[in-house]
N, C-alpha and C. Protein backbone atom coordinates (compact mmCIF):
# COMPACT_ATOMS: atom_id res chain seq x y z
N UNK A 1 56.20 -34.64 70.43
CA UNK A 1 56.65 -33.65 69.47
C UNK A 1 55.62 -32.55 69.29
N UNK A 2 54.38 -33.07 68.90
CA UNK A 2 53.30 -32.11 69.01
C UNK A 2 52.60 -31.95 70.50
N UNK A 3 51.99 -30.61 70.73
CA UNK A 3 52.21 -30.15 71.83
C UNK A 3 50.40 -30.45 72.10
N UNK A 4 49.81 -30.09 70.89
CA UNK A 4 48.41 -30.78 71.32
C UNK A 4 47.82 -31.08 69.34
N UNK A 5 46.14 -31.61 70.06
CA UNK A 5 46.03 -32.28 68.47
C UNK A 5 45.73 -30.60 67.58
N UNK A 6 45.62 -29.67 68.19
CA UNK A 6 44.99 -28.74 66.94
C UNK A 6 45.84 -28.39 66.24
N UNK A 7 47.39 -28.47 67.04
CA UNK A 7 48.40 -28.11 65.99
C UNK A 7 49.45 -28.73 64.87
N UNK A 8 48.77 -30.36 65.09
CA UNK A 8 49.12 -31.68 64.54
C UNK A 8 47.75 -31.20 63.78
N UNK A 9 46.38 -30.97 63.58
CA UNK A 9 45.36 -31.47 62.57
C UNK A 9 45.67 -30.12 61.71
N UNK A 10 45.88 -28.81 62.13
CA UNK A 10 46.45 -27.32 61.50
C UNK A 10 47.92 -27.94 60.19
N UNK A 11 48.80 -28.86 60.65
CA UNK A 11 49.97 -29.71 60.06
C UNK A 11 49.30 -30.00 58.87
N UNK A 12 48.50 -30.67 59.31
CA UNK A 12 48.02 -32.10 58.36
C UNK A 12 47.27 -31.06 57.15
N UNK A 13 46.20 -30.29 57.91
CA UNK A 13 45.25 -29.19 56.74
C UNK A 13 46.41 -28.68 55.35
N UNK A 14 47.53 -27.96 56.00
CA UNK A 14 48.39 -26.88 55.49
C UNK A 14 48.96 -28.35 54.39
N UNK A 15 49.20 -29.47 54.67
CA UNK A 15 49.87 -30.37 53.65
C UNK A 15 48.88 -30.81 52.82
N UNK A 16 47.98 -31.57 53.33
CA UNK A 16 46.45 -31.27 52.00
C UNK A 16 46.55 -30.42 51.40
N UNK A 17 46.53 -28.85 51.83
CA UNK A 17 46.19 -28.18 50.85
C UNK A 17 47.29 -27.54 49.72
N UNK A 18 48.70 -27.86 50.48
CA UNK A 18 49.95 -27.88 49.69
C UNK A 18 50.01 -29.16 48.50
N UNK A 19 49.74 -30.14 48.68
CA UNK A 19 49.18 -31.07 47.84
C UNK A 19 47.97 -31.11 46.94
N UNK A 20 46.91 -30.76 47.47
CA UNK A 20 45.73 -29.98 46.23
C UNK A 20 46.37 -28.74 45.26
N UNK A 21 47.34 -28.08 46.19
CA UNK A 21 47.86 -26.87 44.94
C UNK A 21 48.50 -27.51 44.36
N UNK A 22 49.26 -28.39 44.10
CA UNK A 22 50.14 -28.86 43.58
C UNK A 22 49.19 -29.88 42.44
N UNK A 23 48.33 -30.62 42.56
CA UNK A 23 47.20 -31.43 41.57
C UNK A 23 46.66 -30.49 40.66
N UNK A 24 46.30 -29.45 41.56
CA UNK A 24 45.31 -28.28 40.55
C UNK A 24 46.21 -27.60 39.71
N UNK A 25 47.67 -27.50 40.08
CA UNK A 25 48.69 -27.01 39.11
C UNK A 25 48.78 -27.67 37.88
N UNK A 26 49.11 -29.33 38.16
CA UNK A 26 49.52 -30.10 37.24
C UNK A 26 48.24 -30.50 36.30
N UNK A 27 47.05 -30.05 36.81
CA UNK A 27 45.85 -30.38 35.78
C UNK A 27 45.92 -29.30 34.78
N UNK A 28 46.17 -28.18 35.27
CA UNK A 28 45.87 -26.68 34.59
C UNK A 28 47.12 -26.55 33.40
N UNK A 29 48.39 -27.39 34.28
CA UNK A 29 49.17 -27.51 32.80
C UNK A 29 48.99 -28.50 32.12
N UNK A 30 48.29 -29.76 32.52
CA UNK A 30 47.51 -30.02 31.29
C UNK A 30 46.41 -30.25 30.09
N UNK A 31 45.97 -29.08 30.86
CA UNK A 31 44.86 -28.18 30.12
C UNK A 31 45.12 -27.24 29.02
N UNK A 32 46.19 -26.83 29.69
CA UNK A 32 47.04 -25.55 28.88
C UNK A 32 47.84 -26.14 27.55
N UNK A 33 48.38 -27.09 27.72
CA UNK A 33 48.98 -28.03 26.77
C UNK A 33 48.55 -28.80 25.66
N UNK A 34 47.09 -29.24 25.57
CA UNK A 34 46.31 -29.87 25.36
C UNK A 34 45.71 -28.51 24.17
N UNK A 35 45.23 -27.59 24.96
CA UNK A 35 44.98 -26.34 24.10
C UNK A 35 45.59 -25.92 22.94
N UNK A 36 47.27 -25.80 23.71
CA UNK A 36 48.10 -25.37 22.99
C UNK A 36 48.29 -26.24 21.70
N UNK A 37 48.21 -27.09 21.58
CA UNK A 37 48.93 -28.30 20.60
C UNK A 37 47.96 -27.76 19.47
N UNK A 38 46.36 -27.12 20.21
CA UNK A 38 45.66 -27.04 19.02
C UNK A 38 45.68 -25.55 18.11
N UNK A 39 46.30 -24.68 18.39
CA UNK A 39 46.29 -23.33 18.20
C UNK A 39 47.03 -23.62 16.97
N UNK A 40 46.81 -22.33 15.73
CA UNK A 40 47.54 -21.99 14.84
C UNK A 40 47.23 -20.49 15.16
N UNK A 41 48.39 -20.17 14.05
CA UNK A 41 48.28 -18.55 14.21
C UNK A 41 48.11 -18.47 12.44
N UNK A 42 47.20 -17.55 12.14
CA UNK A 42 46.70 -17.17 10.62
C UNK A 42 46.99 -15.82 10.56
N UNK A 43 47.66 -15.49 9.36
CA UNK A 43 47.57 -13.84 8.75
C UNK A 43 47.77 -13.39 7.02
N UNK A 44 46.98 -12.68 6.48
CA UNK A 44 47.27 -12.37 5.45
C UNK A 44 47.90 -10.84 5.05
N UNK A 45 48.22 -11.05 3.93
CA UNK A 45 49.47 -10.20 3.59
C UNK A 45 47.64 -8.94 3.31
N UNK A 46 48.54 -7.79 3.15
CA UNK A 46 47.46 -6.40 3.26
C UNK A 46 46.75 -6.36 1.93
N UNK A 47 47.57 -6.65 1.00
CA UNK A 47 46.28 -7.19 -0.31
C UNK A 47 45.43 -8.05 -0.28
N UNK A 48 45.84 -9.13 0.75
CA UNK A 48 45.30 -10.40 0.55
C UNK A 48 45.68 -11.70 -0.61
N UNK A 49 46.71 -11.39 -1.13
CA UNK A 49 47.38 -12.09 -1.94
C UNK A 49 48.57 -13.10 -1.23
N UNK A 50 48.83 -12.81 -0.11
CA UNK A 50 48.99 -14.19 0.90
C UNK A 50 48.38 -14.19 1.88
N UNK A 51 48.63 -15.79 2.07
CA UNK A 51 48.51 -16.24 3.86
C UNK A 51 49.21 -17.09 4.10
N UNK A 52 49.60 -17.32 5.63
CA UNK A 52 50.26 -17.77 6.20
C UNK A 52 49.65 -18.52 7.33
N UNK A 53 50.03 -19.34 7.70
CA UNK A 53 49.29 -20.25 8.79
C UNK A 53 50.83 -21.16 9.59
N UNK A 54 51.25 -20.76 10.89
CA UNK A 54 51.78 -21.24 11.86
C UNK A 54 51.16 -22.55 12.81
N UNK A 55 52.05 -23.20 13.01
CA UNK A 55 51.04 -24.42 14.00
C UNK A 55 51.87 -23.95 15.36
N UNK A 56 51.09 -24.54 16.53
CA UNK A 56 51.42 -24.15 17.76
C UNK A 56 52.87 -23.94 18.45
N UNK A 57 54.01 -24.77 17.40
CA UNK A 57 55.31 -24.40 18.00
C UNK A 57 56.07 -23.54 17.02
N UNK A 58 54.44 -22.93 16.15
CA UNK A 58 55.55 -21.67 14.98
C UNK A 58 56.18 -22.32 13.90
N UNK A 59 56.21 -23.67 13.60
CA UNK A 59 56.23 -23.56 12.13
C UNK A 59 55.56 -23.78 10.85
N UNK A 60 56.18 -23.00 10.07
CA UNK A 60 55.41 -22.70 8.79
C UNK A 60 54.11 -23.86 9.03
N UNK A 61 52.44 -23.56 8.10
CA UNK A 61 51.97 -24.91 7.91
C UNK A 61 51.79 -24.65 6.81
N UNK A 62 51.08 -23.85 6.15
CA UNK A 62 50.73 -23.63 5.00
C UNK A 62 51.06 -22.32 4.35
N UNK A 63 50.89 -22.33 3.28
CA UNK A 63 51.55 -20.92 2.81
C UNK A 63 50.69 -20.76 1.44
N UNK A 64 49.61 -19.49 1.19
CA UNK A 64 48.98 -20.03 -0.03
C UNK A 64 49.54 -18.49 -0.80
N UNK A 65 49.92 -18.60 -1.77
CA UNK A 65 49.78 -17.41 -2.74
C UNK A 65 48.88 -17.24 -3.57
N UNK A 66 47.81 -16.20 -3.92
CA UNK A 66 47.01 -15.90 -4.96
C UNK A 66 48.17 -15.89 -6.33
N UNK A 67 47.70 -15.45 -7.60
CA UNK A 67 48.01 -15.91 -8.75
C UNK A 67 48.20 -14.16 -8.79
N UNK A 68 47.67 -13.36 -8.29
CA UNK A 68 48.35 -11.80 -8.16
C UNK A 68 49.52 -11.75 -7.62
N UNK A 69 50.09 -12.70 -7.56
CA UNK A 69 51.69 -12.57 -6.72
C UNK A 69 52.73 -12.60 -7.82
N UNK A 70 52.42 -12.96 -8.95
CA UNK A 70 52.75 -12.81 -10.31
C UNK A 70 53.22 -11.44 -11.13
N UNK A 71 52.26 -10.50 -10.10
CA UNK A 71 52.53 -9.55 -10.98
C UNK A 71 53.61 -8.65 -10.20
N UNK A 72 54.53 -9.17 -9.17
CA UNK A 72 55.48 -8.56 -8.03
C UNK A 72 56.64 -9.20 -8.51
N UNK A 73 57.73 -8.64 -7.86
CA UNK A 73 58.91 -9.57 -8.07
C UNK A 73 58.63 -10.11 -6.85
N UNK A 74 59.89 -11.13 -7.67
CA UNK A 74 59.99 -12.07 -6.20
C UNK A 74 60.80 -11.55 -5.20
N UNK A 75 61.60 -10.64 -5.19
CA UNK A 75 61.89 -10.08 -4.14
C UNK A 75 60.80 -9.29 -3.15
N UNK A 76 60.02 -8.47 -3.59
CA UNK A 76 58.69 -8.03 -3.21
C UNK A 76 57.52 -8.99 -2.58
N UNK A 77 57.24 -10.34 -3.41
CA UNK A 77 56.29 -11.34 -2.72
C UNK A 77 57.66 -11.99 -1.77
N UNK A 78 58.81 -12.18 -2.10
CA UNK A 78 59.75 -12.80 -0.77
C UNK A 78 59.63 -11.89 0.43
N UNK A 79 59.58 -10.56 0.30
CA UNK A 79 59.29 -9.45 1.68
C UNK A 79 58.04 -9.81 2.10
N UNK A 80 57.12 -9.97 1.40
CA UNK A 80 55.38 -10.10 1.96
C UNK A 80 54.85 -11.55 2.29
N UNK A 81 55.84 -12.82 1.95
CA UNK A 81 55.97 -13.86 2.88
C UNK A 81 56.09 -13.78 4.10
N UNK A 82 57.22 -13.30 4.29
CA UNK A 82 58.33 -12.94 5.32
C UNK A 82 57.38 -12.20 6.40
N UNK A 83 56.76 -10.92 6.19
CA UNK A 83 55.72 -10.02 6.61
C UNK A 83 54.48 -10.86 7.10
N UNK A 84 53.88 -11.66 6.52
CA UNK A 84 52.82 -12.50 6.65
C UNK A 84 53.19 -13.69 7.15
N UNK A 85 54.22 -14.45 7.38
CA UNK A 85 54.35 -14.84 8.30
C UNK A 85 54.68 -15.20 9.73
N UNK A 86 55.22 -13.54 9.99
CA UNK A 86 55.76 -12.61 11.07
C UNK A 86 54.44 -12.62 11.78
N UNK A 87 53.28 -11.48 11.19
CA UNK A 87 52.10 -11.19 11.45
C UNK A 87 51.01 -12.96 11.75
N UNK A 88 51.68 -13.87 11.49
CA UNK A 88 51.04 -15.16 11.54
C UNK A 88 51.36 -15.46 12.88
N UNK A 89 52.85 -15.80 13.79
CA UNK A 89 53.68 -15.52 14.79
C UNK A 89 52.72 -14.96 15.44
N UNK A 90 52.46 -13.36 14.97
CA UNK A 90 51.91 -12.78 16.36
C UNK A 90 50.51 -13.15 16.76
N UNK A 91 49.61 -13.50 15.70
CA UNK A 91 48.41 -14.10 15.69
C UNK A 91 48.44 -15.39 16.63
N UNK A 92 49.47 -16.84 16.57
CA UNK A 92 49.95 -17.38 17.42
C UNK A 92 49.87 -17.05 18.68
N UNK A 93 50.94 -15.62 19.42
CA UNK A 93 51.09 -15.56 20.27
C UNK A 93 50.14 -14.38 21.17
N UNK A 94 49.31 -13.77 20.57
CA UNK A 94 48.01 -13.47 20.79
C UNK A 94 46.97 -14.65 21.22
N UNK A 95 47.08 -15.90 21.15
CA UNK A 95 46.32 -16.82 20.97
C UNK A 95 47.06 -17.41 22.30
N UNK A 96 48.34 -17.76 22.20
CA UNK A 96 49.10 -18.45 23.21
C UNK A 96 48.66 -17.65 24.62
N UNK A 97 48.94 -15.68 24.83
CA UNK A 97 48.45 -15.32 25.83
C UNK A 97 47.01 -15.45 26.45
N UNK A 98 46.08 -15.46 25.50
CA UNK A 98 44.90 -15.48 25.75
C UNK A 98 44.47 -16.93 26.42
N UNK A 99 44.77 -18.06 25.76
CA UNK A 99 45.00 -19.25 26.51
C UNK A 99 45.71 -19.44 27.73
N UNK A 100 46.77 -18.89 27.90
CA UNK A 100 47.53 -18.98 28.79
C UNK A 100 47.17 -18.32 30.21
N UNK A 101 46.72 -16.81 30.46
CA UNK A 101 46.07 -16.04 30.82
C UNK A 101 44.50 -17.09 31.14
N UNK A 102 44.01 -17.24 30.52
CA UNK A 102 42.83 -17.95 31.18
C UNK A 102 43.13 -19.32 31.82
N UNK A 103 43.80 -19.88 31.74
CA UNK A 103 44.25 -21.29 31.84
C UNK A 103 44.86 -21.32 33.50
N UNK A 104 45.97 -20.08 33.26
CA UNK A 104 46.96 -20.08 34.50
C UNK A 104 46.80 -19.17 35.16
N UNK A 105 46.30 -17.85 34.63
CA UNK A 105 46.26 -16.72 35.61
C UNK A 105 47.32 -15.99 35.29
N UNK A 106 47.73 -15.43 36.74
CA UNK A 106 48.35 -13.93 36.61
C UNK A 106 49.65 -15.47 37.47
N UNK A 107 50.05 -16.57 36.85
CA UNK A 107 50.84 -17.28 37.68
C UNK A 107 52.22 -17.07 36.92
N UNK A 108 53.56 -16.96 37.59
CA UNK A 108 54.66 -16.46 36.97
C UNK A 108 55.05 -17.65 35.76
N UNK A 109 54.59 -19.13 35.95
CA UNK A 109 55.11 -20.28 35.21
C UNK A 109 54.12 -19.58 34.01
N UNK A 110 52.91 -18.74 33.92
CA UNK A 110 52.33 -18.82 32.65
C UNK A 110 52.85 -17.61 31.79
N UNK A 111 53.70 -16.54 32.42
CA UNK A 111 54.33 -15.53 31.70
C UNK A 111 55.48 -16.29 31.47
N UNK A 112 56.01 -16.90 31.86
CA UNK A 112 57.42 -17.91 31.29
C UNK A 112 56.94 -18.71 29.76
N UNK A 113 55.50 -19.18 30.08
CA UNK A 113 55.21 -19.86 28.50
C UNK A 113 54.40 -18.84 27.41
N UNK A 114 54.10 -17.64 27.72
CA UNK A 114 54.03 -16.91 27.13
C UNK A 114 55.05 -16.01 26.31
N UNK A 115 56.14 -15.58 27.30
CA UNK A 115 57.93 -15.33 27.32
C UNK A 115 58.30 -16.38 26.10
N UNK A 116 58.61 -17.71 25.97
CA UNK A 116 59.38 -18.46 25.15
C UNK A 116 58.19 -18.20 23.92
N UNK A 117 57.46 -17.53 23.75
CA UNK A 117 56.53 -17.24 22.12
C UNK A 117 57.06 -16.27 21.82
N UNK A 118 57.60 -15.16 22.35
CA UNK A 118 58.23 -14.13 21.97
C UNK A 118 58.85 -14.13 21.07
N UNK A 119 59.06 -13.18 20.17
CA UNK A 119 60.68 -13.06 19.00
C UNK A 119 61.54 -12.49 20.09
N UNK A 120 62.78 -12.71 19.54
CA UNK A 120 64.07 -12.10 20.16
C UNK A 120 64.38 -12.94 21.11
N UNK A 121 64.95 -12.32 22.07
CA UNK A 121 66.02 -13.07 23.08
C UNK A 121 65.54 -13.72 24.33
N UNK A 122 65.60 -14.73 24.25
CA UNK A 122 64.69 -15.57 25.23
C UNK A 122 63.41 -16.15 24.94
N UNK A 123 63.09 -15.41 23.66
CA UNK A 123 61.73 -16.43 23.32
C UNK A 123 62.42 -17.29 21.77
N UNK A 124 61.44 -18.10 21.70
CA UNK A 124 61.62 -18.52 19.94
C UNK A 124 61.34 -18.01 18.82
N UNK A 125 60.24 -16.88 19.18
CA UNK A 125 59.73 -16.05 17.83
C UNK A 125 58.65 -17.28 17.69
N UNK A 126 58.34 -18.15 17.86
CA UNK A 126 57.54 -19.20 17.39
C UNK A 126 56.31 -18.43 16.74
């Protein structure tokens, strides 16, 4: 079948090293994963009378209001929740690219897990 050995040992190299890409893939995603689990995303509202804190799959963790939130309606501190924990999201996914980007590279599977952090269509908003 093979015609001599250099093009049977050339075989063998190209599958090693199709198999090392494939190890070094599956380590790097779970490197990336491992990371991820630990990320929050933090933001406070522009007074500083909230914050917001996201855990790695975007939901709420904590939510603190100062005692100046008192002096707003609650429709007004309900907008600057809402705001601050939007701005928490993107803190998240500022965090998710930056990890991701170092982790995976310029590799298309790491703009796909960067993609599902997104708001809107196709991501979760997480």
């Amino acid at each position: 079948m093979w015609s001599d050995e250099a093009a049977l040992d050339a075989a063998a190299r190209r599958l090693d090293d199709w198999e090392a890409g494939f190890a070094d893939r599956a380590q790097r995603a779970r490197s990336l994963a491992a990371r991820m689990r630990k990320l929050t995303g933090t933001a406070q509202s522009p007074d500083r009378s909230i914050t917001a804190t996201v855990d790695s799959s975007g939901r709420l963790l904590d939510l603190r209001l100062d005692e100046s939130t008192r002096q707003h309606s609650a429709a007004q501190t309900a907008r600057q929740v809402l705001a601050t924990t939007r701005a928490a999201h993107a803190d998240l996914l500022r965090q998710v690219t930056d990890a991701t980007r170092d982790t995976l590279g310029d590799d298309p599977a790491g703009q796909a897990v960067i993609d599902a952090y997104r708001p809107g269509p196709g991501g979760t908003g997480a």
